[in-house]
Structures are given as structure tokens and as C-alpha cells.
Protein backbone atom coordinates (compact mmCIF):
# COMPACT_ATOMS: atom_id res chain seq x y z
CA UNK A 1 61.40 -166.47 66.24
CA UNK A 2 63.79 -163.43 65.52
CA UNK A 3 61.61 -160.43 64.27
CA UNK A 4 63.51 -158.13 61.33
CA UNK A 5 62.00 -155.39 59.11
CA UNK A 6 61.68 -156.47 55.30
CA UNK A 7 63.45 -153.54 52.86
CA UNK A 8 63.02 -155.17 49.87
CA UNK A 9 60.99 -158.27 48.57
CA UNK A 10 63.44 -160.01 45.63
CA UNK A 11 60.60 -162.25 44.11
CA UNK A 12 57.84 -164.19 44.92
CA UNK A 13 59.55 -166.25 47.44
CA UNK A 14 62.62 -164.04 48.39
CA UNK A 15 63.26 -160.93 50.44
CA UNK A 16 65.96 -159.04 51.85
CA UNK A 17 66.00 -157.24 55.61
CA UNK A 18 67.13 -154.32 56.97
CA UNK A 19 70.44 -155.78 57.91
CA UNK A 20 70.95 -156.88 54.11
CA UNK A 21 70.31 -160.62 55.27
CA UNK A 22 68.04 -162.26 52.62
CA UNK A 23 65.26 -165.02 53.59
CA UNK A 24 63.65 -167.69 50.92
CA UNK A 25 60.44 -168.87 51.98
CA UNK A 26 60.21 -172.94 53.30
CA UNK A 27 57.93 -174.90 51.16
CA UNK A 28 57.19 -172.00 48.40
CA UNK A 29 58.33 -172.47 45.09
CA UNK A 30 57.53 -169.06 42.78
CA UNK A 31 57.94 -168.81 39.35
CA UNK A 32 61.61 -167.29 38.51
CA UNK A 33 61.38 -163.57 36.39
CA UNK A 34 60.39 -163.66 33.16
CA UNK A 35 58.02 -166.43 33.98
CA UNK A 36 54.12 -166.58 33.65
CA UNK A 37 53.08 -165.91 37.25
CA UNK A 38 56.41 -164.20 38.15
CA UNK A 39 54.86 -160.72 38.87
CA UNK A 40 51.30 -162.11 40.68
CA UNK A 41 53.44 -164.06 42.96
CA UNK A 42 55.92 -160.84 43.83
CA UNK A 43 52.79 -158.74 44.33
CA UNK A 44 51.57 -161.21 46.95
CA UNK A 45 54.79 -160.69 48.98
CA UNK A 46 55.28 -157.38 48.16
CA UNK A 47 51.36 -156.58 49.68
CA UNK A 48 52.28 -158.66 52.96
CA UNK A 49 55.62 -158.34 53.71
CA UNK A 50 57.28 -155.04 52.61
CA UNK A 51 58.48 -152.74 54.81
CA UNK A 52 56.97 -154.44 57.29
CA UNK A 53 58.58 -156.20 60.75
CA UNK A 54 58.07 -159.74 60.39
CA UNK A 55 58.95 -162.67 62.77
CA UNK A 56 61.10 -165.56 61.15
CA UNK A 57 61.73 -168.71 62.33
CA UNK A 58 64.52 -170.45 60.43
CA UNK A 59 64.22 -173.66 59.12
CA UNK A 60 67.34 -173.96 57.14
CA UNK A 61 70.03 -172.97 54.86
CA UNK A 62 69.82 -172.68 50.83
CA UNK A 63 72.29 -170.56 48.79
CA UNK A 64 73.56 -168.49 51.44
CA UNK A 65 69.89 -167.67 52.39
CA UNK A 66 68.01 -168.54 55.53
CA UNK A 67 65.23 -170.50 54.78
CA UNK A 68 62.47 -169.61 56.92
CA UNK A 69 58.73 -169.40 58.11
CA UNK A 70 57.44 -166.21 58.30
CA UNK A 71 54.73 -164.49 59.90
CA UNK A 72 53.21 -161.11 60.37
CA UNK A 73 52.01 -159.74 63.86
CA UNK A 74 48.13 -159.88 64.12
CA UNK A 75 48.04 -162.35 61.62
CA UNK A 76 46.88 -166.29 62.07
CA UNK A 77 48.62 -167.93 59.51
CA UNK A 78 52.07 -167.31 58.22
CA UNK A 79 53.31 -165.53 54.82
CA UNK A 80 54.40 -169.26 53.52
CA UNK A 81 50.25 -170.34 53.36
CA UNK A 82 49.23 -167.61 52.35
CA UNK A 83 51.19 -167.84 49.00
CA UNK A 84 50.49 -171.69 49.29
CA UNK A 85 46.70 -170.32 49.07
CA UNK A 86 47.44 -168.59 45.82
CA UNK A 87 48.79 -171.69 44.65
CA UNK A 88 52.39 -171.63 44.99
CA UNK A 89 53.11 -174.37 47.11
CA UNK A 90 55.57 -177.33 46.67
């Protein structure tokens, strides 16, 4: 797992490090901006992940964006079930 420092969270499933590198979340599917959940699903991320270091372990590729599993020291589960917990699984 490579550990980076999230700057910015994009959306509910999307975020940016310091490096400018962005991550999508494996097996997370948010609603897209200007949807009905769009803003509860940011907020989750936003809450866990921002400006926080996080560890990443990459799964994949998708639109020029690592797809990845990520998890926050001190935590048991990883960021992915905890927004597949608030019901945005796939």
C-alpha cells in the first residue's frame, strides 16, 4: 500500500492527492453532481478522507485514475465500506 495525503475530495467517489494524482474508489459508485445524493455522498468522503494521509492499494486503472482501496490509519475497515455502508455500493 503506498500512503499519500488527500488535498481535495472531487465527489463522492473521487479525490485528488498532494502530488495532483487523482484516485476513484473500487466498487463505489456515487451519484454524479447535480444528482439526488450527490452532496451526502461527498460529505462522507470529505469527513474521512480530506486532508488526511491515507494508504491506497491500487486495484486498477479507469480514466486516467488509479482505482484503488483505501484506508485510514487506526481504522478497521477501509473508506470503500464505509460508503458501501451508506449505501453506495455496486
Amino acid at each position: 500500500m503506498n500512503k499519500v495525503t488527500v488535498t481535495k475530495v472531487i465527489d463522492g467517489d473521487t479525490f485528488k492527492d498532494s502530488q495532483g494524482k487523482y484516485y476513484r474508489l473500487a466498487e463505489v459508485d456515487t451519484p454524479e453532481k447535480g444528482s439526488s445524493k450527490y452532496g451526502k455522498a461527498k460529505e462522507i468522503l470529505q469527513r474521512k478522507i480530506e486532508q488526511e494521509q491515507v494508504y491506497v492499494k491500487i486495484l486498477g486503472k479507469s480514466y486516467g485514475r488509479a482505482v484503488v482501496e483505501a484506508r485510514v490509519k487506526g481504522e478497521k475497515g477501509t473508506v470503500n465500506d464505509a460508503l458501501k455502508r451508506a449505501g453506495f455500493g455496486v
